[in-house]
C-alpha atoms as a PDB file:
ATOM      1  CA  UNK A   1       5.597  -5.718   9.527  1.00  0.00           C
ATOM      2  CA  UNK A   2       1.889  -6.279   8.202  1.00  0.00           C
ATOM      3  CA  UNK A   3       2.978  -9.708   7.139  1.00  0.00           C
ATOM      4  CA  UNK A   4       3.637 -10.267  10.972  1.00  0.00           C
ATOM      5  CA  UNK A   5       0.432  -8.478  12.072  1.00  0.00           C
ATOM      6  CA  UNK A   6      -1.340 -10.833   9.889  1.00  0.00           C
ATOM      7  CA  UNK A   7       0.160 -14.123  10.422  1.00  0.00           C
ATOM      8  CA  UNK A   8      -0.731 -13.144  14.033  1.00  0.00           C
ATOM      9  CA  UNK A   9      -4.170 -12.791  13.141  1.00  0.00           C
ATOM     10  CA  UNK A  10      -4.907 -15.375  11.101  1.00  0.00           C
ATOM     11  CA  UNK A  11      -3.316 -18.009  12.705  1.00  0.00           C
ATOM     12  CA  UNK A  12      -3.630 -17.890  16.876  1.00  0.00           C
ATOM     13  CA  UNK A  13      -7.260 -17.387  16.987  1.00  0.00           C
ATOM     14  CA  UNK A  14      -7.401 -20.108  18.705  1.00  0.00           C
ATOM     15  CA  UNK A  15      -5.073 -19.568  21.578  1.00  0.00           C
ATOM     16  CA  UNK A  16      -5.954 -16.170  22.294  1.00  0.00           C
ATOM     17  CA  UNK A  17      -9.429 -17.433  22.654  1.00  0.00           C
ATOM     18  CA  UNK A  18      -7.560 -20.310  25.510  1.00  0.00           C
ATOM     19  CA  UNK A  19      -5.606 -16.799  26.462  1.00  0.00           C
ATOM     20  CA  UNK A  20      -6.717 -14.464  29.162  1.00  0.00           C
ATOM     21  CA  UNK A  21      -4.658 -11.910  27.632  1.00  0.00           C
ATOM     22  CA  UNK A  22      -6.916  -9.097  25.407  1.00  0.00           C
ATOM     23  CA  UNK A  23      -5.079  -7.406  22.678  1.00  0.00           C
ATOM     24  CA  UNK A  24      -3.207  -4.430  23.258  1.00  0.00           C
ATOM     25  CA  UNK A  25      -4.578  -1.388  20.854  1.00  0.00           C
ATOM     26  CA  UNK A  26      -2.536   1.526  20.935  1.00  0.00           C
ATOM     27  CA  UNK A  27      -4.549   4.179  18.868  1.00  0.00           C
ATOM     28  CA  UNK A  28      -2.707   5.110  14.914  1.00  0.00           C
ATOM     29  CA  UNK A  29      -2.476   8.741  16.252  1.00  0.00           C
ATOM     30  CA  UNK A  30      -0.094   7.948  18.356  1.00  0.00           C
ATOM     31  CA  UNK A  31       2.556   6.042  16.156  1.00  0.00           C
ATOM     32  CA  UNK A  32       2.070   8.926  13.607  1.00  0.00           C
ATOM     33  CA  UNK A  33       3.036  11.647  15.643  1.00  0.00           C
ATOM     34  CA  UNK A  34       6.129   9.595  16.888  1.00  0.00           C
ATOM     35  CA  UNK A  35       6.866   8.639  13.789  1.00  0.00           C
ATOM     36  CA  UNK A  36       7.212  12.213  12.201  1.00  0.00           C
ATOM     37  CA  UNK A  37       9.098  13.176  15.444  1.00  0.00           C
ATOM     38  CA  UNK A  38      11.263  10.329  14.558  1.00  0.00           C
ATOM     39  CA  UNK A  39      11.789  11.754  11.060  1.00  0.00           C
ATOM     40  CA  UNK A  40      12.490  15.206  11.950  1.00  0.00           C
ATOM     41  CA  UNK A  41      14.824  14.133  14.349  1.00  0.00           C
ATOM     42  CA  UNK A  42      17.344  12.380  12.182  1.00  0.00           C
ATOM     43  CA  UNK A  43      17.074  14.708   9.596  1.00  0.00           C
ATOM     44  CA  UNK A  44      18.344  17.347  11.741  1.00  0.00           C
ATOM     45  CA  UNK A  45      21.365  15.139  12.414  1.00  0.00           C
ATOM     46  CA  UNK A  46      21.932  14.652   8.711  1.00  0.00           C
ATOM     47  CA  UNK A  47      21.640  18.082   8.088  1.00  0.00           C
ATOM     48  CA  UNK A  48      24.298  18.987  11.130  1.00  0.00           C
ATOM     49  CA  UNK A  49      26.621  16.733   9.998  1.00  0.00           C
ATOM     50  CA  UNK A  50      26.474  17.002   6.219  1.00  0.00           C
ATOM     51  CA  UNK A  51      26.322  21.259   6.529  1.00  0.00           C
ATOM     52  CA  UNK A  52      29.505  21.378   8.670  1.00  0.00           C
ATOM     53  CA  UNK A  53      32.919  20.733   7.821  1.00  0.00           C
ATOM     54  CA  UNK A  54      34.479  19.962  11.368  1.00  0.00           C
ATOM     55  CA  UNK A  55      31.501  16.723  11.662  1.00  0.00           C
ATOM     56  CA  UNK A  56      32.317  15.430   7.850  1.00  0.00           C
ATOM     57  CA  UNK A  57      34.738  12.563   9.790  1.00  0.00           C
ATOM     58  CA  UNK A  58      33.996   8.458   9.665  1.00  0.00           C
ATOM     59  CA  UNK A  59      32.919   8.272  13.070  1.00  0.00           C
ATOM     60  CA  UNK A  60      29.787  10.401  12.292  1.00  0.00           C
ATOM     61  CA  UNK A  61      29.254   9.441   8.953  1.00  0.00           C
ATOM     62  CA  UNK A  62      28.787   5.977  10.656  1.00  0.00           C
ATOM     63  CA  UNK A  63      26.181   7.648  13.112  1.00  0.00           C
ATOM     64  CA  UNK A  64      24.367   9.226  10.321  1.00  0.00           C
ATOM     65  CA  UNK A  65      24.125   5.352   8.940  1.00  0.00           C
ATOM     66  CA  UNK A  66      22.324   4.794  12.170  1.00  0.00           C
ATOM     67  CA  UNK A  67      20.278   7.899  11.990  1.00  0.00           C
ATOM     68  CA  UNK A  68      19.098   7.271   8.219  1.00  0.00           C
ATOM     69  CA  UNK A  69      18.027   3.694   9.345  1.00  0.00           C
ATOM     70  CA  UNK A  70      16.290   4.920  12.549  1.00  0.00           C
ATOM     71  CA  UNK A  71      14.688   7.377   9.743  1.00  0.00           C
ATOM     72  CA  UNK A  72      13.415   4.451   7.891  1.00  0.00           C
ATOM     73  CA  UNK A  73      12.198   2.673  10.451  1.00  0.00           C
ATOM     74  CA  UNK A  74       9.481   6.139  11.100  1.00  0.00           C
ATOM     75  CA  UNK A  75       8.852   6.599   7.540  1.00  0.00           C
ATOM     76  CA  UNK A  76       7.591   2.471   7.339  1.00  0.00           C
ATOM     77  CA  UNK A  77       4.987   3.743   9.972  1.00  0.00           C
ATOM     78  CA  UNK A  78       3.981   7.175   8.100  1.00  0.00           C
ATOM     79  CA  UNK A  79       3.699   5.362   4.878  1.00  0.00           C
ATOM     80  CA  UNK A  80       1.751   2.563   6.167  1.00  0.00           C
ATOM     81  CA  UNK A  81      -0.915   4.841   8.109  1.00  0.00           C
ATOM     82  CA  UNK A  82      -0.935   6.462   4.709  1.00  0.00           C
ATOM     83  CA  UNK A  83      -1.627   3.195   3.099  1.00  0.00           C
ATOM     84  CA  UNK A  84      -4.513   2.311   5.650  1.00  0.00           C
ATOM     85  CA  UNK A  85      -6.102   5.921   5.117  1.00  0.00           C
ATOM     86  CA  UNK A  86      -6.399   5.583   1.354  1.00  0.00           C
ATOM     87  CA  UNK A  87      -7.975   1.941   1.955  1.00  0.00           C
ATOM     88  CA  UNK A  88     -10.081   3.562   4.631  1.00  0.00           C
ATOM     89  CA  UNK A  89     -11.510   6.332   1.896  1.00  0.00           C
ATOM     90  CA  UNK A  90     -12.013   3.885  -1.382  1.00  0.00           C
ATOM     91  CA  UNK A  91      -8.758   5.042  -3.004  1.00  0.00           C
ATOM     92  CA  UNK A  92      -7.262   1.741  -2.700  1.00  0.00           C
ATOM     93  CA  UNK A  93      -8.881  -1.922  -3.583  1.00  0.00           C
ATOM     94  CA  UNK A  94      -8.372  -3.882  -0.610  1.00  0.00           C
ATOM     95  CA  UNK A  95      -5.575  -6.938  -1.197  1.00  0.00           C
ATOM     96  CA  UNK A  96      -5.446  -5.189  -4.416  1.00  0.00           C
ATOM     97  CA  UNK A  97      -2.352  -5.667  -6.901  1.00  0.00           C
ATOM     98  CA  UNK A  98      -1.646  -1.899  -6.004  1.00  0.00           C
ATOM     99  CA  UNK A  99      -1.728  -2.466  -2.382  1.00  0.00           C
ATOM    100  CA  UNK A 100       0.027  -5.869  -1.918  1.00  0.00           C
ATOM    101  CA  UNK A 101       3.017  -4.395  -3.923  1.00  0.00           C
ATOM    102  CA  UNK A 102       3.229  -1.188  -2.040  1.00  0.00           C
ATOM    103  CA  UNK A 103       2.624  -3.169   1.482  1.00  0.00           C
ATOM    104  CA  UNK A 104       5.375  -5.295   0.248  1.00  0.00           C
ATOM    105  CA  UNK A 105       7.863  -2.062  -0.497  1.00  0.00           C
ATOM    106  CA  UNK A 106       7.056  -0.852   3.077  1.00  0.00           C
ATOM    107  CA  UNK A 107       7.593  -3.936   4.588  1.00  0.00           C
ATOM    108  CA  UNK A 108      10.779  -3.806   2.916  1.00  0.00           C
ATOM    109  CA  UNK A 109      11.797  -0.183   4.714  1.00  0.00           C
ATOM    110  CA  UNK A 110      11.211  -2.033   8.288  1.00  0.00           C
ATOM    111  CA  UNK A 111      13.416  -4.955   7.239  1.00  0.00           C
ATOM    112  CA  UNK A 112      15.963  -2.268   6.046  1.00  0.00           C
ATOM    113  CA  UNK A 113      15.590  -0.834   9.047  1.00  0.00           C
ATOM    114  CA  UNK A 114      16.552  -3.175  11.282  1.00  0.00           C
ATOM    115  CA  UNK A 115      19.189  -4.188   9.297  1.00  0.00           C
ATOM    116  CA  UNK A 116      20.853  -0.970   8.567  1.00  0.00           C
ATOM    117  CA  UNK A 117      20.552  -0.432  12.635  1.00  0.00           C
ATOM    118  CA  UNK A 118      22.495  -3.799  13.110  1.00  0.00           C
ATOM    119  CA  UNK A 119      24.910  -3.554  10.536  1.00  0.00           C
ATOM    120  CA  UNK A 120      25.818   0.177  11.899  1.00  0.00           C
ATOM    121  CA  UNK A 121      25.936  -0.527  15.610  1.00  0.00           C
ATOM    122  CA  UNK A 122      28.461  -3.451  14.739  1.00  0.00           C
ATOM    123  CA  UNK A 123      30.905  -0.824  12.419  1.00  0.00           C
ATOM    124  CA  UNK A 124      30.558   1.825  15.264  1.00  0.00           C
ATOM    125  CA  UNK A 125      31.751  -0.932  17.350  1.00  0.00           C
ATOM    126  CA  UNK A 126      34.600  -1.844  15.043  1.00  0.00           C
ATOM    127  CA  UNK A 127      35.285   2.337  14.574  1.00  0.00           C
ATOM    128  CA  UNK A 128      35.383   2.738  18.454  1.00  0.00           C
ATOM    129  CA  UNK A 129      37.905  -0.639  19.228  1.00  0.00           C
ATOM    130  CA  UNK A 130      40.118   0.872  16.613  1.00  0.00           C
ATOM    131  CA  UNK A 131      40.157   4.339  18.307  1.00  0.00           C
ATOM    132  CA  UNK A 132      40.638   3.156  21.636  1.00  0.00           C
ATOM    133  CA  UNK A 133      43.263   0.398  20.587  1.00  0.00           C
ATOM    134  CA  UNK A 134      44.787   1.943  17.511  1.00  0.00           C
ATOM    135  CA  UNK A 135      44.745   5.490  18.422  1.00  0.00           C
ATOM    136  CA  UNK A 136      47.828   6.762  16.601  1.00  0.00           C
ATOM    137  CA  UNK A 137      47.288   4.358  13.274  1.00  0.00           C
ATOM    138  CA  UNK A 138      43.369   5.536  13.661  1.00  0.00           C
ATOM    139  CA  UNK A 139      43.585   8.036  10.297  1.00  0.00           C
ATOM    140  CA  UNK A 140      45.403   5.811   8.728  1.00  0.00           C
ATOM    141  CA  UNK A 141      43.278   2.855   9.093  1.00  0.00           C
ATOM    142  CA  UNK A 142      39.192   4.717   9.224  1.00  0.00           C
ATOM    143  CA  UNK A 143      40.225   6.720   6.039  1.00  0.00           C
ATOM    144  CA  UNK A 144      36.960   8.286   4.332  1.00  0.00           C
ATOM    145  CA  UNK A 145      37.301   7.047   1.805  1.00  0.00           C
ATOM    146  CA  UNK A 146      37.061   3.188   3.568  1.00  0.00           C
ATOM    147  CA  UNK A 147      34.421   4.789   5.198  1.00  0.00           C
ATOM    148  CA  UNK A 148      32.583   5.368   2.134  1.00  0.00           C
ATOM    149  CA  UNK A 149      33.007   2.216   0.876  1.00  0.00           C
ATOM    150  CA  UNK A 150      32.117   0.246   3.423  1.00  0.00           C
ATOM    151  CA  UNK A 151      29.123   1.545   4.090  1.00  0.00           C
ATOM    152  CA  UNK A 152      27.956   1.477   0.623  1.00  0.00           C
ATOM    153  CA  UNK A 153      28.506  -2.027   0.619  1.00  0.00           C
ATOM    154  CA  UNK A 154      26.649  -2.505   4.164  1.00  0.00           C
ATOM    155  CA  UNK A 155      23.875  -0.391   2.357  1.00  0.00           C
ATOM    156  CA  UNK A 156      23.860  -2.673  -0.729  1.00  0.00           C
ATOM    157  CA  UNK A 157      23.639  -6.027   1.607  1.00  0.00           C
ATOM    158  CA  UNK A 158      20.564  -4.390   3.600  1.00  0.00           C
ATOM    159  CA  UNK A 159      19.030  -3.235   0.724  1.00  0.00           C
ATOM    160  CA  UNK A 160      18.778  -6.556  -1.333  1.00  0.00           C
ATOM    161  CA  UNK A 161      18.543  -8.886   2.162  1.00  0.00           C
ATOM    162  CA  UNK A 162      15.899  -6.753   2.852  1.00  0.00           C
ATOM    163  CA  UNK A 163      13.790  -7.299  -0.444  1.00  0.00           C
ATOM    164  CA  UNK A 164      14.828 -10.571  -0.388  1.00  0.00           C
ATOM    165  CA  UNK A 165      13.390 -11.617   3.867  1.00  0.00           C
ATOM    166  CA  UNK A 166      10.075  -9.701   2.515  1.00  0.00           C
ATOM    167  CA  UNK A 167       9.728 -11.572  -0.393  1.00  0.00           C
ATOM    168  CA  UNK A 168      10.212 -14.946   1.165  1.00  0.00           C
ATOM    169  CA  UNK A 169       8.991 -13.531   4.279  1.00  0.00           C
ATOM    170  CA  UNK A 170       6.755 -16.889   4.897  1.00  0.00           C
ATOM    171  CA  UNK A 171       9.322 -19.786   4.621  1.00  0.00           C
ATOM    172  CA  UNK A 172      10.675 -20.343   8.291  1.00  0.00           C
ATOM    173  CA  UNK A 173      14.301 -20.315   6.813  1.00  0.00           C
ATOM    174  CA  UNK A 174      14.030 -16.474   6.008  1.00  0.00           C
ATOM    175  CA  UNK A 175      12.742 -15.702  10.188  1.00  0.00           C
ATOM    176  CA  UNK A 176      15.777 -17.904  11.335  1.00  0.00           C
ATOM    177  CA  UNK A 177      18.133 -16.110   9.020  1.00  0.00           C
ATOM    178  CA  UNK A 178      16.371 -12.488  10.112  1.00  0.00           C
ATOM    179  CA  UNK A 179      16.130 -13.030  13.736  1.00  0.00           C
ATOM    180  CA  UNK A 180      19.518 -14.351  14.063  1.00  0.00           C
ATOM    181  CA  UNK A 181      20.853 -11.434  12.975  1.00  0.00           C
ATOM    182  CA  UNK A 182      20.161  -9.484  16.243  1.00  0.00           C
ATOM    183  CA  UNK A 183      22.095 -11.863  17.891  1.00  0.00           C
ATOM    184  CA  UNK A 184      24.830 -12.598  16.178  1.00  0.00           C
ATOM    185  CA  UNK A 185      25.599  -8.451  16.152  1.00  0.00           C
ATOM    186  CA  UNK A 186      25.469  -8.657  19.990  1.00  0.00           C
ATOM    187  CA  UNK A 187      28.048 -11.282  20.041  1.00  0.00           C
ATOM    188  CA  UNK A 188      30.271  -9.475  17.836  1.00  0.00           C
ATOM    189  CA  UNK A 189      29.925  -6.123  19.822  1.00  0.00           C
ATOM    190  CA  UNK A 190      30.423  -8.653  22.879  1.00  0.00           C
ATOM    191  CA  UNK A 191      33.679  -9.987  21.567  1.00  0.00           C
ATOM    192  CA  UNK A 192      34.848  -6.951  20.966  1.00  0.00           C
ATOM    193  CA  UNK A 193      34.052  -5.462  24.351  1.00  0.00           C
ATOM    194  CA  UNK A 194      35.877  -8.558  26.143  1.00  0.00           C
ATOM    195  CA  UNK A 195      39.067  -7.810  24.126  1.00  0.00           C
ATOM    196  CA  UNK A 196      38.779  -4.517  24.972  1.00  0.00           C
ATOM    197  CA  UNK A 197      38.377  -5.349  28.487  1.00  0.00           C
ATOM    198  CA  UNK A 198      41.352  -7.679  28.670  1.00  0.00           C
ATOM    199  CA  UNK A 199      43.303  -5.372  26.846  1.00  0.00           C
ATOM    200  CA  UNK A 200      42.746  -2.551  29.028  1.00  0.00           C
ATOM    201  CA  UNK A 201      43.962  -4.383  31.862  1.00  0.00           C
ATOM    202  CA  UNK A 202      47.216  -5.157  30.866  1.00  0.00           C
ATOM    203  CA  UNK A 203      47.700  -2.116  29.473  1.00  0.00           C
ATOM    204  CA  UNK A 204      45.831   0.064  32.256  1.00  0.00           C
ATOM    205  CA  UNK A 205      48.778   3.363  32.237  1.00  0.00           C
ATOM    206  CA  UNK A 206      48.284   3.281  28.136  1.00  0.00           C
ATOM    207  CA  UNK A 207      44.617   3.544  28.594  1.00  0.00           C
ATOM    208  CA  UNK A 208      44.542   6.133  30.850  1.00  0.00           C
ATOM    209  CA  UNK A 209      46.715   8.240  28.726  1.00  0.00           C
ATOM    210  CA  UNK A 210      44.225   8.364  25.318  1.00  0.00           C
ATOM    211  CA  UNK A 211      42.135  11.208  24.614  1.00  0.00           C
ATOM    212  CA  UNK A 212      38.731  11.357  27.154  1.00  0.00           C
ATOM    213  CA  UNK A 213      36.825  11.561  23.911  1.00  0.00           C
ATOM    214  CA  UNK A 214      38.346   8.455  22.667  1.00  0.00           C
ATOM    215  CA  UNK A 215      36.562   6.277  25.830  1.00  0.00           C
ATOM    216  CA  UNK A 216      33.643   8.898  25.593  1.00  0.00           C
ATOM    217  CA  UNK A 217      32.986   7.491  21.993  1.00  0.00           C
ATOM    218  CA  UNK A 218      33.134   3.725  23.757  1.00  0.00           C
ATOM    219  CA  UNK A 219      30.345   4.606  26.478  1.00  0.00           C
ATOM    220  CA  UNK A 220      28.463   6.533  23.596  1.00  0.00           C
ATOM    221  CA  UNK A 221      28.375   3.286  21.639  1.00  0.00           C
ATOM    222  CA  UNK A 222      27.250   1.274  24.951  1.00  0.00           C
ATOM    223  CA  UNK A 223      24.541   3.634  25.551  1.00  0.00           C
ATOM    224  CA  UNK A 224      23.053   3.411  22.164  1.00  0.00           C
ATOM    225  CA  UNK A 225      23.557  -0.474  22.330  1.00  0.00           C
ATOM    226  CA  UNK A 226      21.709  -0.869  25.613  1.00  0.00           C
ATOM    227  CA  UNK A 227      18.871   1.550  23.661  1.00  0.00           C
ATOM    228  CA  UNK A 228      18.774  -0.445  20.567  1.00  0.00           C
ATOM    229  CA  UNK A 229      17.970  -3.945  22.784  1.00  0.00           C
ATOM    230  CA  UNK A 230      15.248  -2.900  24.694  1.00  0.00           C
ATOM    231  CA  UNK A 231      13.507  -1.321  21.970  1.00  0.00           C
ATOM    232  CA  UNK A 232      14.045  -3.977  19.149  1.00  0.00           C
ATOM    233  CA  UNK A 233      14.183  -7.121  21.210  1.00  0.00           C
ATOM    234  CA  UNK A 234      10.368  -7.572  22.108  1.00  0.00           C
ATOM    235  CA  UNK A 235       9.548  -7.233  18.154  1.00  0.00           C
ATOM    236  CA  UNK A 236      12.398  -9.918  17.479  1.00  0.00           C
ATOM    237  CA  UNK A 237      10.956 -12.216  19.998  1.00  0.00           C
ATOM    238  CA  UNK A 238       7.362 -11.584  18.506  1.00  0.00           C
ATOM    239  CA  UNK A 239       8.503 -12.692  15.590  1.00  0.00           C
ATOM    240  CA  UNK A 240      10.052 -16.079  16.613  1.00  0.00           C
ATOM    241  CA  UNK A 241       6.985 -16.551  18.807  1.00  0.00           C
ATOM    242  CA  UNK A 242       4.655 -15.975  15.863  1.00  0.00           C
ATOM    243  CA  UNK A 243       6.429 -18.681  13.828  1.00  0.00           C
ATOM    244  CA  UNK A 244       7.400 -21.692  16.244  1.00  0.00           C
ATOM    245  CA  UNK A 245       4.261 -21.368  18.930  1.00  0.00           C
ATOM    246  CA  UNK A 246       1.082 -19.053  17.513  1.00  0.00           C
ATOM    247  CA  UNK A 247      -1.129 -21.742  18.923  1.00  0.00           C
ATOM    248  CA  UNK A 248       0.519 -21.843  22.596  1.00  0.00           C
ATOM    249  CA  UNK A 249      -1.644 -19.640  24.712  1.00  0.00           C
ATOM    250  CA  UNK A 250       1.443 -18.401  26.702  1.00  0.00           C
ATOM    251  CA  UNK A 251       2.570 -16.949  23.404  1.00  0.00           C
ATOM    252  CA  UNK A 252      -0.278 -15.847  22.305  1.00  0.00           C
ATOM    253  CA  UNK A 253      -0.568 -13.326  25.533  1.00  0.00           C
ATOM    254  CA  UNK A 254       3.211 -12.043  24.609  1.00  0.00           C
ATOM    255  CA  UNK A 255       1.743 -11.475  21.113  1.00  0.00           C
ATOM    256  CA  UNK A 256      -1.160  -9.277  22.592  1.00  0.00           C
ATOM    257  CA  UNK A 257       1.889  -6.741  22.876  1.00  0.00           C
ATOM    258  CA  UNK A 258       2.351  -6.586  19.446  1.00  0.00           C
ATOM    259  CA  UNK A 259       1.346  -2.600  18.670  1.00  0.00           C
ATOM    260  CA  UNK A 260       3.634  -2.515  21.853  1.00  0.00           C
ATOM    261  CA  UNK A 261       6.481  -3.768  21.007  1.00  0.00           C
ATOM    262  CA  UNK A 262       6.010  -1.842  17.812  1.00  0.00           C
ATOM    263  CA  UNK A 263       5.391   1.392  20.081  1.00  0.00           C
ATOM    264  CA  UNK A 264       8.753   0.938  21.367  1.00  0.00           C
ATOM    265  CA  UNK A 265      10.592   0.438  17.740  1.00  0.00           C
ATOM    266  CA  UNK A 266       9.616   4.164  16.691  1.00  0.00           C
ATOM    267  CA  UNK A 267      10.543   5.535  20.138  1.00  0.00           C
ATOM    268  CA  UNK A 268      14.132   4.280  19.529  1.00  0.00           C
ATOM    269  CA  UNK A 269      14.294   6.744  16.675  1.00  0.00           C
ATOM    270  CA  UNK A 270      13.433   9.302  18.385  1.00  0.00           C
ATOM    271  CA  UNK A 271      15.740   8.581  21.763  1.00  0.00           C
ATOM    272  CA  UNK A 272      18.858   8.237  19.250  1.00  0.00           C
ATOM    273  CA  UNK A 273      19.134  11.888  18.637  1.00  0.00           C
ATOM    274  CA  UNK A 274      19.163  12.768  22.053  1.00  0.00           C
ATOM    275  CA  UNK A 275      21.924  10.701  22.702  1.00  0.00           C
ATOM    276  CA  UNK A 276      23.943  12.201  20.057  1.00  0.00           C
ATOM    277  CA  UNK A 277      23.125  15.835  21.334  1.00  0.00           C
ATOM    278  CA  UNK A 278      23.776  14.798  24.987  1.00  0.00           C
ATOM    279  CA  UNK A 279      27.116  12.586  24.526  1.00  0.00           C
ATOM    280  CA  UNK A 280      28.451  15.062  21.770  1.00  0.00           C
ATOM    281  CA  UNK A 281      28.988  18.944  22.255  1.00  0.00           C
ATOM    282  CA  UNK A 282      29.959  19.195  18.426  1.00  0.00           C
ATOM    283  CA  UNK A 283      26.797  17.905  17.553  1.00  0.00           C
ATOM    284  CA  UNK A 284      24.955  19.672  19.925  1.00  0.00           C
ATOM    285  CA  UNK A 285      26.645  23.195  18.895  1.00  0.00           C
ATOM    286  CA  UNK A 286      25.316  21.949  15.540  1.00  0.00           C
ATOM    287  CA  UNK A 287      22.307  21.643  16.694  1.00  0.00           C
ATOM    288  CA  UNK A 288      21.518  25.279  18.660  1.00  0.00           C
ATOM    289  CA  UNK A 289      22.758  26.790  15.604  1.00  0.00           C
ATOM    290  CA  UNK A 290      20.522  25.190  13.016  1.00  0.00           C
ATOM    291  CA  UNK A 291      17.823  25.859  15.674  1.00  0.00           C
ATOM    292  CA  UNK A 292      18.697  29.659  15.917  1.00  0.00           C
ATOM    293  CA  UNK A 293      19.002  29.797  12.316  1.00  0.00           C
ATOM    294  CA  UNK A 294      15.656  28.261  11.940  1.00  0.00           C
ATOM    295  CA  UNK A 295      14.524  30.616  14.362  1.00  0.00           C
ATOM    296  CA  UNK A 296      15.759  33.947  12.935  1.00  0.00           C
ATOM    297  CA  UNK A 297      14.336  33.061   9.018  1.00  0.00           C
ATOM    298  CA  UNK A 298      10.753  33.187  10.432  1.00  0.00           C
ATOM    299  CA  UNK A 299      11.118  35.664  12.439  1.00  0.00           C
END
């Protein structure tokens, strides 16, 4: 977020000048091109699922949650490079009213972001323990219509946190309450992986009897998981370095990686995708054919 990029400037002049540790410039080229890649990406998966009948079920309606926030998290970047190249030609007064309040709605896309991605992860979670555990109630229970409802409601909580953590963005209270998030979703996926755990071994012959696709849908989740972490957890950690230590060289060397760490936060929308394609042949069939029908119209 630019409110992070500028707290870090503003504030830890004077340990990076204590630091030995130059800052890291990654060039804007770069997190454009990744970011539009990013875009494109989830849109495709949108579009698969939404244009074919035999993907319109919960469990990929909950992926598409994921893919609209790794969307969002891409379109922040575009739209701020947008923002910086209007500033850059005299379109836009700088810390103008214009400019603060659009910085402020962009800011609010990354928050969304990283909520939507946390609030997603943690319902695939739920969705795959009730699959694996609740096989024969399953269509009973993850009805689409639940579906629908719940994740308008997860939708409605990111969308006003996240206007709410931009708005009081500065107040220490609001970073607790932002970062903690990240881990309190890994605990509950944790939780729910121990039970499963313990549950599979005293119930080892019932496991092995469920549908491969059911445990497929487990790893799936564990693979997007471990994804999610190393991509989002460097930014998180910025952020609580930034607010408890910006004058403490050591930080201030960590915080050098900022456009890193950032770097790493668009590749994770464009790594999700593949994931899908490679862990699901229904939404890789999905995928060949919107390519081939893409193909053949400019042809």
């Amino acid at each position: 977020m630019k409110h992070s990029i500028n707290s870090y400037e503003n504030v830890s002049d004077t340990a990076r000048n204590n630091s030995d540790c130059p800052r890291v410039v990654l060039p804007e080229e770069i997190f454009f091109t990744i970011s539009i890649v990013g875009v494109l990406e989830n849109l495709i998966v949108l579009l698969a699922v939404f244009k074919n009948k035999n993907l319109q079920a919960p469990m990929y309606f909950f992926i598409c949650s994921l893919a609209i926030s790794d969307m969002l998290g891409s379109l922040y970047k575009i739209l701020e490079n947008i923002l910086i190249i209007l500033r850059n030609m005299g379109y836009l007064k700088p810390r103008g009213s214009f400019e603060t309040t659009a910085d402020d709605i962009i800011d609010s896309l990354f928050v969304l972001s990283l909520l939507g991605s946390i609030f997603s992860l943690s319902v695939i979670a739920a969705d795959r323990y009730i699959t694996v555990f609740h096989a024969l109630q399953y269509h009973s229970i993850v009805t689409m219509r639940r579906t629908v409802v719940v994740l308008a409601v997860i939708w409605a909580l990111c969308t006003a946190s996240g206007i709410a953590m931009v708005i009081f963005s500065h107040h220490v209270l609001t970073v607790i309450t932002f970062t903690s998030l990240f881990p309190l979703m890994l605990v509950f996926i944790l939780c729910l992986y121990v039970h499963m755990f313990l549950l599979a071994r005293s119930h080892t012959r019932k496991i092995s009897t469920l549908p491969r696709t059911n445990m497929k849908g487990a790893i799936t989740l564990t693979i997007l998981l471990g994804v999610f972490i190393f991509c989002w957890a460097p930014f998180v950690l910025h952020v609580l370095l930034m607010t408890f230590c910006p004058s403490n060289p050591y930080c201030a060397c960590y915080m050098s990686l900022f456009q890193v760490n950032g770097m790493l936060i668009m590749c994770n929308a464009v790594i999700d995708p593949f994931i899908y394609a490679f862990r699901s042949p229904e939404l890789r069939d999905a995928f060949k054919k919107m390519v081939f029908c893409f193909c053949r119209y400019f042809q």
